[in-house]
PDB file of N, CA and C in Angstrom:
ATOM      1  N   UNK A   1     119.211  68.553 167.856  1.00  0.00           N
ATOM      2  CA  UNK A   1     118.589  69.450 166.899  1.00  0.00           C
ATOM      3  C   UNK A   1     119.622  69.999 165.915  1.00  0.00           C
ATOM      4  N   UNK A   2     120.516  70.538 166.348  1.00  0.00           N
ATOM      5  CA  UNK A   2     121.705  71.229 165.545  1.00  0.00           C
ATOM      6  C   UNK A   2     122.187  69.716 164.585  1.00  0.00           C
ATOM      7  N   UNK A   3     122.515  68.655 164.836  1.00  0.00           N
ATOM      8  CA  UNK A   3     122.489  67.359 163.924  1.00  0.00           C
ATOM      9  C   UNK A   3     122.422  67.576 163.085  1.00  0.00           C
ATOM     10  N   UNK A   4     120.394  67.309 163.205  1.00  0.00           N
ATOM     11  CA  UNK A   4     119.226  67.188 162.465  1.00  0.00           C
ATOM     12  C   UNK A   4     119.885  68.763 161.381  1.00  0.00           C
ATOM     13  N   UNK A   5     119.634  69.751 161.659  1.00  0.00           N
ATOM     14  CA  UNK A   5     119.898  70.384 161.141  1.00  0.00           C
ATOM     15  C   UNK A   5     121.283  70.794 159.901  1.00  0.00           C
ATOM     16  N   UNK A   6     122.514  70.467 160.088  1.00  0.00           N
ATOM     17  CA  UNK A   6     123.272  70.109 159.432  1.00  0.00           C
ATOM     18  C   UNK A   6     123.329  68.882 158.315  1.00  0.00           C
ATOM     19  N   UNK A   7     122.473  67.810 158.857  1.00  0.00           N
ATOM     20  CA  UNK A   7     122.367  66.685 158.029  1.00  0.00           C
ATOM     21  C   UNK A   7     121.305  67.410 157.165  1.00  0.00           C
ATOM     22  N   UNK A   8     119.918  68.172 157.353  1.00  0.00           N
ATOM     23  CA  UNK A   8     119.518  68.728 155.934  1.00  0.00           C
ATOM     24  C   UNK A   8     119.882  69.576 155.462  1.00  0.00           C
ATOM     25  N   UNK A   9     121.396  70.629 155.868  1.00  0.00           N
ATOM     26  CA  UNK A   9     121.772  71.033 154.749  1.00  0.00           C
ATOM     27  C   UNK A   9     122.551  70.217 153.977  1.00  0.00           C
ATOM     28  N   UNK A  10     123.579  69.317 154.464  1.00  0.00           N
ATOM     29  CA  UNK A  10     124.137  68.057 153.553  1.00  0.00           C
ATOM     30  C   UNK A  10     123.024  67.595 152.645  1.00  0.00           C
ATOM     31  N   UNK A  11     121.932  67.229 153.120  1.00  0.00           N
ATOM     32  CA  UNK A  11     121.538  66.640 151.902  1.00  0.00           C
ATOM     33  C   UNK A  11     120.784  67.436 151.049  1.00  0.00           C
ATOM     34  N   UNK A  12     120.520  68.634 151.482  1.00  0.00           N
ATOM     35  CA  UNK A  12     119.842  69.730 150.629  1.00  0.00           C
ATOM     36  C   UNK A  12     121.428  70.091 149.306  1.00  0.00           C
ATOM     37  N   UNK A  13     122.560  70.184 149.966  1.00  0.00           N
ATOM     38  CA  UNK A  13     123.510  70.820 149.539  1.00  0.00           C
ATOM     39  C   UNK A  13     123.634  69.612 148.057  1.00  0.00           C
ATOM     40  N   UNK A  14     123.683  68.057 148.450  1.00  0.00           N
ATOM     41  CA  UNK A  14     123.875  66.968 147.557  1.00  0.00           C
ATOM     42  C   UNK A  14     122.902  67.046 146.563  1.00  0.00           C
ATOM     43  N   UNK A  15     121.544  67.293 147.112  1.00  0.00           N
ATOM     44  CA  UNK A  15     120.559  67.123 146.002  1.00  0.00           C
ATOM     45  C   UNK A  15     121.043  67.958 144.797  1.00  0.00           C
ATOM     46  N   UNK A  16     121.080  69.458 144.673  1.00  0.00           N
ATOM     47  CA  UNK A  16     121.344  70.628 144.189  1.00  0.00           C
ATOM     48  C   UNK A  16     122.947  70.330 143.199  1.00  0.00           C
ATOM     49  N   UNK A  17     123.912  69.674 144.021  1.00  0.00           N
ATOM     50  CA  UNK A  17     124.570  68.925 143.059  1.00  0.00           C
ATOM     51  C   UNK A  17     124.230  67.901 141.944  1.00  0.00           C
ATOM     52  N   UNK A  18     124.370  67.304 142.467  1.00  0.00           N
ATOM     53  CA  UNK A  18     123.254  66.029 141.667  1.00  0.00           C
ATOM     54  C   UNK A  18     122.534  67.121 140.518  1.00  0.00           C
ATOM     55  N   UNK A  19     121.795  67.648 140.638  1.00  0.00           N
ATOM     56  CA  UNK A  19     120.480  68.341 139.658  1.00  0.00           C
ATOM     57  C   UNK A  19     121.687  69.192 139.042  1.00  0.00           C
ATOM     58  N   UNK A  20     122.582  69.869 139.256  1.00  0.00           N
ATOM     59  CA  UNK A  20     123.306  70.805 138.889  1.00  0.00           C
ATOM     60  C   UNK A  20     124.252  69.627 137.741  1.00  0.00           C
ATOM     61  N   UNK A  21     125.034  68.707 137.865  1.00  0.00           N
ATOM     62  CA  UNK A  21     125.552  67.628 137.121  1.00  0.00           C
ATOM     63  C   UNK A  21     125.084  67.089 136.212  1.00  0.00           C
ATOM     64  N   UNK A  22     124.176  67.158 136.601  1.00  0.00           N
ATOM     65  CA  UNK A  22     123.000  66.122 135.627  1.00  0.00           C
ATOM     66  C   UNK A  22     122.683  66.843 134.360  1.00  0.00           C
ATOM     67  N   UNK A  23     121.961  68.427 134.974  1.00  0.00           N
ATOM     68  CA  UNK A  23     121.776  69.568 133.699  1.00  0.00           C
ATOM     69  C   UNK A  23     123.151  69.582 133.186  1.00  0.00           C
ATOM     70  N   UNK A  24     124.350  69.618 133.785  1.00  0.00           N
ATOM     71  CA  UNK A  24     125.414  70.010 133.310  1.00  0.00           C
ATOM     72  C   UNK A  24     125.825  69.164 132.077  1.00  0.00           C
ATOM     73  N   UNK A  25     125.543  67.912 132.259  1.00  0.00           N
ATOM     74  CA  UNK A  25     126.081  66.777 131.135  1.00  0.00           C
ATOM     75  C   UNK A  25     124.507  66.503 129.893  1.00  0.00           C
ATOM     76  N   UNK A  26     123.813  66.775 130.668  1.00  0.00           N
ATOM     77  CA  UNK A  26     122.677  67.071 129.399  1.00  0.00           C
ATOM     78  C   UNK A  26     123.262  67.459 128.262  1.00  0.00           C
ATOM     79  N   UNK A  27     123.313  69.177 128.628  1.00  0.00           N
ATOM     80  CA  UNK A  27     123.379  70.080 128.086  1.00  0.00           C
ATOM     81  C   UNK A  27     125.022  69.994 127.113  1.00  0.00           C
ATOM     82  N   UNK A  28     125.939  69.630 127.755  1.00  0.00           N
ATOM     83  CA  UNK A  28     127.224  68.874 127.146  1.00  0.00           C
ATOM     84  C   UNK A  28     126.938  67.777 125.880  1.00  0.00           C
ATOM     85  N   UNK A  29     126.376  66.769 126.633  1.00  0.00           N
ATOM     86  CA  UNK A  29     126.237  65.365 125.654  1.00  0.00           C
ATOM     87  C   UNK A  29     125.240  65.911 124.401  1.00  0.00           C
ATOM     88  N   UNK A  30     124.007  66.828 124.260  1.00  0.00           N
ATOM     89  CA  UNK A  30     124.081  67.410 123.095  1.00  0.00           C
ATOM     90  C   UNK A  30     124.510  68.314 122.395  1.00  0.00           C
ATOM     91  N   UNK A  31     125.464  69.095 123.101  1.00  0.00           N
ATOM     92  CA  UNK A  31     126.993  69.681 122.541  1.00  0.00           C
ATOM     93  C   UNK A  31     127.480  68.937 121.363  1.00  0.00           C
ATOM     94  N   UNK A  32     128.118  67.732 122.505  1.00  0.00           N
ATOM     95  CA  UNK A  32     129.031  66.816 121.145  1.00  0.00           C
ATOM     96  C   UNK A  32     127.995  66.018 120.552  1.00  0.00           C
ATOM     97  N   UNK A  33     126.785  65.570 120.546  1.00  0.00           N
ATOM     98  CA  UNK A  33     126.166  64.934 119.431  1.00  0.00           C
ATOM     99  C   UNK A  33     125.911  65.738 118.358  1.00  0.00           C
ATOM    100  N   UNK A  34     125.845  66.926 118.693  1.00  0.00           N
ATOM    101  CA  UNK A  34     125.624  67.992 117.628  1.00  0.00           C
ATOM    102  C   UNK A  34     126.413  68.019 116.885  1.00  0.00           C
ATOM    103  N   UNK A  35     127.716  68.165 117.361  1.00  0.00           N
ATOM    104  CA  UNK A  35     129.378  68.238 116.255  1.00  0.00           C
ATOM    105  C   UNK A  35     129.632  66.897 115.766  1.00  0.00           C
ATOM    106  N   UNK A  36     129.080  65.869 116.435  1.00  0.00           N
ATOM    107  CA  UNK A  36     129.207  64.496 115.834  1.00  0.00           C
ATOM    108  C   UNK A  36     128.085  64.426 114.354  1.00  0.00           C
ATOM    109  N   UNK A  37     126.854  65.040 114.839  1.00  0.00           N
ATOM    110  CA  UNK A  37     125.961  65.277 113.687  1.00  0.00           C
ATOM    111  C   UNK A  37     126.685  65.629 112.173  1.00  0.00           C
ATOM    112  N   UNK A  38     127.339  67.156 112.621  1.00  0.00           N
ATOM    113  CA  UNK A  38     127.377  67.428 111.569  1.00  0.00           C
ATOM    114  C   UNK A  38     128.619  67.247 111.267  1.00  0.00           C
ATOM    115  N   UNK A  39     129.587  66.194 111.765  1.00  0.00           N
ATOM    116  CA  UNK A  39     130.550  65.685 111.020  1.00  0.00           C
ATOM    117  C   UNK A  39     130.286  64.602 110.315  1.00  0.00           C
ATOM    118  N   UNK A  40     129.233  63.705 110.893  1.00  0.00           N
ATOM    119  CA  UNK A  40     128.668  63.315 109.818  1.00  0.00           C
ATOM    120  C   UNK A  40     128.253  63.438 108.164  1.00  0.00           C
ATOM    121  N   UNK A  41     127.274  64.297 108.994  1.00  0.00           N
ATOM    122  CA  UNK A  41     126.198  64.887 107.308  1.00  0.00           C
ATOM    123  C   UNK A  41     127.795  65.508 105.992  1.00  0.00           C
ATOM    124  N   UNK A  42     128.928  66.091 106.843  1.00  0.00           N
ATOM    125  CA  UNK A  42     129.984  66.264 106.115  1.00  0.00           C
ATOM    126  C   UNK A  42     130.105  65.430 105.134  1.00  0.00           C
ATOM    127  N   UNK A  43     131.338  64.350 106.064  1.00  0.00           N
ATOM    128  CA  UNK A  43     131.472  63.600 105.334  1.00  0.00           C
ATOM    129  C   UNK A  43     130.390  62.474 104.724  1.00  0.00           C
ATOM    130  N   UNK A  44     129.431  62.770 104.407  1.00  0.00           N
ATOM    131  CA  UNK A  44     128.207  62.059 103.538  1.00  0.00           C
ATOM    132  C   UNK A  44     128.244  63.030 102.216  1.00  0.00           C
ATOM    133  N   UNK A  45     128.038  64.179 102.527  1.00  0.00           N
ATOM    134  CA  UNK A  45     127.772  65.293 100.847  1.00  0.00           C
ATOM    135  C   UNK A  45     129.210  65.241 100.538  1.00  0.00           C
ATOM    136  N   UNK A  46     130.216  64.791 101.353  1.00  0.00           N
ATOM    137  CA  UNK A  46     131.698  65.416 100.470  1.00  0.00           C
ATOM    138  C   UNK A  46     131.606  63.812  99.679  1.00  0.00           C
ATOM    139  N   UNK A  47     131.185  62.836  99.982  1.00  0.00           N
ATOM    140  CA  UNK A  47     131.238  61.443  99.049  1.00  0.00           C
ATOM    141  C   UNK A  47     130.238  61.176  98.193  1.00  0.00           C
ATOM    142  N   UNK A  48     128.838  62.705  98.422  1.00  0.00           N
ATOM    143  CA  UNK A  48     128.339  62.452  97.373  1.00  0.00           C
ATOM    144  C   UNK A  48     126.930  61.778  97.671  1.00  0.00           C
ATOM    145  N   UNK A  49     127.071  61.181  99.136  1.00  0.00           N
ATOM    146  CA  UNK A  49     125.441  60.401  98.975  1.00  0.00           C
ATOM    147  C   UNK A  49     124.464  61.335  99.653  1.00  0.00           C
ATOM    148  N   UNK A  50     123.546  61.628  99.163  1.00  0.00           N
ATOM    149  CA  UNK A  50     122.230  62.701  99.102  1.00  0.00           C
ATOM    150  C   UNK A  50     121.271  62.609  99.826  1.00  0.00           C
ATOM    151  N   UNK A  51     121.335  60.774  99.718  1.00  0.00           N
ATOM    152  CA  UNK A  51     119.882  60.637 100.616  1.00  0.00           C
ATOM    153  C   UNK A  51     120.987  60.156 102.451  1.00  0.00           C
ATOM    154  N   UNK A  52     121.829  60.424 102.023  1.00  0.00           N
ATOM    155  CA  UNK A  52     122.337  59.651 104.055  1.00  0.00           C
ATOM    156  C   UNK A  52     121.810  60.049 105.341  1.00  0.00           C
ATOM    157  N   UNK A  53     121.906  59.272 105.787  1.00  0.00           N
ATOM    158  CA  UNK A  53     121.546  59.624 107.191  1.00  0.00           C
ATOM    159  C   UNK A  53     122.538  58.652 108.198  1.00  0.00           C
ATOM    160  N   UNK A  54     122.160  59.780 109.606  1.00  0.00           N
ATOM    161  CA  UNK A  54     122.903  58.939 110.839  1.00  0.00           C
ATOM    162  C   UNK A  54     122.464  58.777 112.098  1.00  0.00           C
ATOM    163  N   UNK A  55     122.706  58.157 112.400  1.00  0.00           N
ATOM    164  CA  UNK A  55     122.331  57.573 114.163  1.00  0.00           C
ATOM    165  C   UNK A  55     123.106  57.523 114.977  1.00  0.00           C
ATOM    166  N   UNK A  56     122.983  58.064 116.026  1.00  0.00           N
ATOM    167  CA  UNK A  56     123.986  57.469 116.590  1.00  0.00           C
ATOM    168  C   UNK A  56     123.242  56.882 117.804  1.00  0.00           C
ATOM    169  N   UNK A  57     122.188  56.393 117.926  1.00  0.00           N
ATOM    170  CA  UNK A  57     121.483  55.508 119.079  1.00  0.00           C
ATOM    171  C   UNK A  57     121.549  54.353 118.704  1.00  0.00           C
ATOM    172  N   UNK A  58     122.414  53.219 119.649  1.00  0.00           N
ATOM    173  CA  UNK A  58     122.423  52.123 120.013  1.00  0.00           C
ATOM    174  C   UNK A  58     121.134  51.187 119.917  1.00  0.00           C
ATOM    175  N   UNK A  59     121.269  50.034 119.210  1.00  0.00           N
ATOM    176  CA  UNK A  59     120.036  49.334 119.290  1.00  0.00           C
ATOM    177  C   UNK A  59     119.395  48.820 120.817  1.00  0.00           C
ATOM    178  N   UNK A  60     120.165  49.030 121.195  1.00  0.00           N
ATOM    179  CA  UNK A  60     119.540  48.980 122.957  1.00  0.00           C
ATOM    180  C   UNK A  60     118.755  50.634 123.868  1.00  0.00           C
ATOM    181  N   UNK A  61     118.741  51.178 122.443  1.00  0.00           N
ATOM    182  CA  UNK A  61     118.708  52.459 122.747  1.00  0.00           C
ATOM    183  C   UNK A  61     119.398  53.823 123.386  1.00  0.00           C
ATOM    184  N   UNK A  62     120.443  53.270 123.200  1.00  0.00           N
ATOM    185  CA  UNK A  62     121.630  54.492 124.261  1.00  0.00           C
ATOM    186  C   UNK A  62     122.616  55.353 123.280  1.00  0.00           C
ATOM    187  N   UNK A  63     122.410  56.230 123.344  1.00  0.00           N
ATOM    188  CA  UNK A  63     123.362  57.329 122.691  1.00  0.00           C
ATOM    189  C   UNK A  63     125.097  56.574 122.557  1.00  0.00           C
ATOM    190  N   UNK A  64     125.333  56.790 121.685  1.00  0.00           N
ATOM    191  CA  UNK A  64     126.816  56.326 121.755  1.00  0.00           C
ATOM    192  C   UNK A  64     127.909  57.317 120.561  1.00  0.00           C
ATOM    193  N   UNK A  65     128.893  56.658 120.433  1.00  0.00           N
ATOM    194  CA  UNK A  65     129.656  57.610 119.260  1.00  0.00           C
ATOM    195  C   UNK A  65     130.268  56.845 118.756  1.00  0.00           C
ATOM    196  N   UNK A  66     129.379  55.711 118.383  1.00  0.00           N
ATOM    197  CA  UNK A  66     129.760  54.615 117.135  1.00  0.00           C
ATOM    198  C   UNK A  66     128.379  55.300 115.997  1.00  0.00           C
ATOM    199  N   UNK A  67     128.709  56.084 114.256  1.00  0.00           N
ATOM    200  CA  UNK A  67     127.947  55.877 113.521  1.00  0.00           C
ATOM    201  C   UNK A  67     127.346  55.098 112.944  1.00  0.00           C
ATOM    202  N   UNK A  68     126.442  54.944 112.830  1.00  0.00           N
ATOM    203  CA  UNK A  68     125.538  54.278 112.111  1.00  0.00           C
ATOM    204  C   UNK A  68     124.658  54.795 111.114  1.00  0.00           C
ATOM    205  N   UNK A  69     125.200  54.612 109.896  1.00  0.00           N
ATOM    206  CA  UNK A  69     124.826  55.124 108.846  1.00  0.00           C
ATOM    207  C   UNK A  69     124.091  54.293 107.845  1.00  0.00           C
ATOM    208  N   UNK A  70     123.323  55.221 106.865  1.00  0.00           N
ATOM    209  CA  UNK A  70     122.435  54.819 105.909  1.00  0.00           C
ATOM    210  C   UNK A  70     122.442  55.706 105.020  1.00  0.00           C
ATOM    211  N   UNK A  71     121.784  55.020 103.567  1.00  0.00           N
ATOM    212  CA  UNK A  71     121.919  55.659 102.511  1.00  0.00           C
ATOM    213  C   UNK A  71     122.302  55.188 101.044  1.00  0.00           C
ATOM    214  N   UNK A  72     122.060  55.509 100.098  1.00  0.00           N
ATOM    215  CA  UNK A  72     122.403  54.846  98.956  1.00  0.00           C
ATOM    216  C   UNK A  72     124.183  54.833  97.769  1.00  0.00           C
ATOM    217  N   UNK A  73     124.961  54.357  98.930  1.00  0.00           N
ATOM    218  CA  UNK A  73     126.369  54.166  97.954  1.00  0.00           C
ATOM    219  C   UNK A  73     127.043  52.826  97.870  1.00  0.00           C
ATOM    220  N   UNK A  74     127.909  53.034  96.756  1.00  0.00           N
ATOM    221  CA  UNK A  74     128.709  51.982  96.725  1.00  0.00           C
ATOM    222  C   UNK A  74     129.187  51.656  97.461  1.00  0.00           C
ATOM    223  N   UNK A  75     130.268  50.026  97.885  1.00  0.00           N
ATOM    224  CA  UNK A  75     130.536  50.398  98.872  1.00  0.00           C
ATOM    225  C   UNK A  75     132.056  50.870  98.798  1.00  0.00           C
ATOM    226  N   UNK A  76     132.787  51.061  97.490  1.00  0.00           N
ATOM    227  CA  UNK A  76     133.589  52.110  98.070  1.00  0.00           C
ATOM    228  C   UNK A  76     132.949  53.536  98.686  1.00  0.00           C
ATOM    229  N   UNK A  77     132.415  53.794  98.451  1.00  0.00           N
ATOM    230  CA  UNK A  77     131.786  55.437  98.974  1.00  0.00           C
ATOM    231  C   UNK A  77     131.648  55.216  99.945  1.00  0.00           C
ATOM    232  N   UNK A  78     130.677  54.013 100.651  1.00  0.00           N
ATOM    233  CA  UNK A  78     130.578  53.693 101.938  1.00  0.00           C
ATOM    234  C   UNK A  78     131.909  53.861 102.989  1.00  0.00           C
ATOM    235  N   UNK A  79     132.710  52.551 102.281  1.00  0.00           N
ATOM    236  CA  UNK A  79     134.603  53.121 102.968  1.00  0.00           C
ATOM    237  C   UNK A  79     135.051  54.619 103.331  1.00  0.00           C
ATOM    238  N   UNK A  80     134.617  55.198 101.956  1.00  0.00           N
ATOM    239  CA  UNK A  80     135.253  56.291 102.181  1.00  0.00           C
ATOM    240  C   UNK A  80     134.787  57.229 103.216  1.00  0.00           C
ATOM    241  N   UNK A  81     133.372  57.179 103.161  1.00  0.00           N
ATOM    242  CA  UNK A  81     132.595  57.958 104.435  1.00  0.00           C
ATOM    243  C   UNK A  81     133.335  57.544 105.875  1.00  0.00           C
ATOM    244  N   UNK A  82     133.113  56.335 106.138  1.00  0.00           N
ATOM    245  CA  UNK A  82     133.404  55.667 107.231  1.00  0.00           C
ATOM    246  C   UNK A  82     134.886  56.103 107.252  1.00  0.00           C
ATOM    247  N   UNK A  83     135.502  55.588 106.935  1.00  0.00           N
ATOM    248  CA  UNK A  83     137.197  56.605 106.496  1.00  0.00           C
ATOM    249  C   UNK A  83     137.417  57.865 107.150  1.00  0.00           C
ATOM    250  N   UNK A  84     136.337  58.752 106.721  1.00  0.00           N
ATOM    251  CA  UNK A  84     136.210  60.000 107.389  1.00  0.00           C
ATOM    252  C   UNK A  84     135.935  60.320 108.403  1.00  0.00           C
ATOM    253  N   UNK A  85     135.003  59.483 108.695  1.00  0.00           N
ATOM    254  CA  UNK A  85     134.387  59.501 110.241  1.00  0.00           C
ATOM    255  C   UNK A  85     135.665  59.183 111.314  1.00  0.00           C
ATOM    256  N   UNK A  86     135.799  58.070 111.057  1.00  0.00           N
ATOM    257  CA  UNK A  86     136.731  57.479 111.986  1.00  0.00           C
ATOM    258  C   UNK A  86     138.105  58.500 112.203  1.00  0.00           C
ATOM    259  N   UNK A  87     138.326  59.509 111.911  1.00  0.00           N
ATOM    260  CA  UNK A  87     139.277  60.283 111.562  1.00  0.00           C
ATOM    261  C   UNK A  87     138.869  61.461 112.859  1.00  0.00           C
ATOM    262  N   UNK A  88     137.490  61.569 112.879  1.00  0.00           N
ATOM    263  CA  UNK A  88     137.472  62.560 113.801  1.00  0.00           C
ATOM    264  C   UNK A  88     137.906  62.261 115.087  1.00  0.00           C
ATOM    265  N   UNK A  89     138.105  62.695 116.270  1.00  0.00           N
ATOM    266  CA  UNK A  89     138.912  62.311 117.062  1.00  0.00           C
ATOM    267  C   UNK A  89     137.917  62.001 118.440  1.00  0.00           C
ATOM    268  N   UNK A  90     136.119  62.060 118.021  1.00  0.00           N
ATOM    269  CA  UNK A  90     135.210  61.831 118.973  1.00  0.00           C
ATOM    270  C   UNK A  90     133.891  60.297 118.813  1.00  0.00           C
ATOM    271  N   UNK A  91     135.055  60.430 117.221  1.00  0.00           N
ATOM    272  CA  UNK A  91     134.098  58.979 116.940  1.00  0.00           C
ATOM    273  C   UNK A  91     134.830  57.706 117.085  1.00  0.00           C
ATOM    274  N   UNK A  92     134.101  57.166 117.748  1.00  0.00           N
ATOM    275  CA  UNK A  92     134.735  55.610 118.099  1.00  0.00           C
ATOM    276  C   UNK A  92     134.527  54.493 117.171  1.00  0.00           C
ATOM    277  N   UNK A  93     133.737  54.648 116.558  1.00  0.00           N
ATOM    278  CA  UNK A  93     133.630  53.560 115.043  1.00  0.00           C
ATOM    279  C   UNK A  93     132.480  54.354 114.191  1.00  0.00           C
ATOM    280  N   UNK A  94     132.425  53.629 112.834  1.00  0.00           N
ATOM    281  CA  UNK A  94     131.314  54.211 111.937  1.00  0.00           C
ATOM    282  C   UNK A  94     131.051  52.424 111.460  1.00  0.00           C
ATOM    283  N   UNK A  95     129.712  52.229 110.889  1.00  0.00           N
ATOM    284  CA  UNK A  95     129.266  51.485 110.339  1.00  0.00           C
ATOM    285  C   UNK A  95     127.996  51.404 109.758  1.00  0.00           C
ATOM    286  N   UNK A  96     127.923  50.603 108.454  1.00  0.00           N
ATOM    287  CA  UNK A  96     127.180  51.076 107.334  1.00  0.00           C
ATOM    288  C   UNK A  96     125.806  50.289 107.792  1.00  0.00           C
ATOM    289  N   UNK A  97     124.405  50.837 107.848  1.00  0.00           N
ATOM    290  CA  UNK A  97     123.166  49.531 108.444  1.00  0.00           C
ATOM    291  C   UNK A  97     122.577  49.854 107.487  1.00  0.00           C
ATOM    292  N   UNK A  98     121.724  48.927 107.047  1.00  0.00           N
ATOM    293  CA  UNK A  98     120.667  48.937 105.915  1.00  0.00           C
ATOM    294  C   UNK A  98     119.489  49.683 106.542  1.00  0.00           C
ATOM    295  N   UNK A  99     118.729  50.070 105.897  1.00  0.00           N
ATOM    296  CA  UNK A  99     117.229  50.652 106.515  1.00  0.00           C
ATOM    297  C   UNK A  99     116.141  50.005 106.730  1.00  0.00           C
TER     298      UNK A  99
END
């Protein structure tokens, strides 16, 4: 009985982790998509393009911190955005997708 008993607080104790981790990195991972956001939208109005936008969901659907951007510039402007991006120290690539 005493076992039995210890083994459901172990796994009472694991579950509560687990759920506690899980909220924990939620709540994190839209932390930094947020600051990834708006380092984005930055560097988009500091080059000037109006209509941009960004993604950062994977065509397989998974959050990542490669940009993926859209919008109407040259493609020096394009460079230069991407330029910027890549500068921050949470983005792992930028690249320009058509719409």
């Amino acid at each position: 009985m005493a076992v039995m008993h210890a083994a459901l607080k172990l796994l009472t104790g694991l579950a509560a982790t687990v759920v506690l981790a899980r909220g924990a990195g939620m709540y994190q991972g839209q932390t930094i998509m947020g600051r990834l956001g708006w380092a984005a939208r930055s560097a988009l109005a500091a080059e000037g393009v109006e209509d941009g936008s960004v993604a950062w969901r994977a065509p397989g659907g998974f959050h990542g911190r490669i940009a993926r951007l859209s919008g109407t510039a040259d493609a020096r402007t394009r460079a230069a955005v991407i330029a910027r991006l890549k500068r921050h120290p949470a983005v792992v690539d930028a690249i320009w997708v058509d719409r």
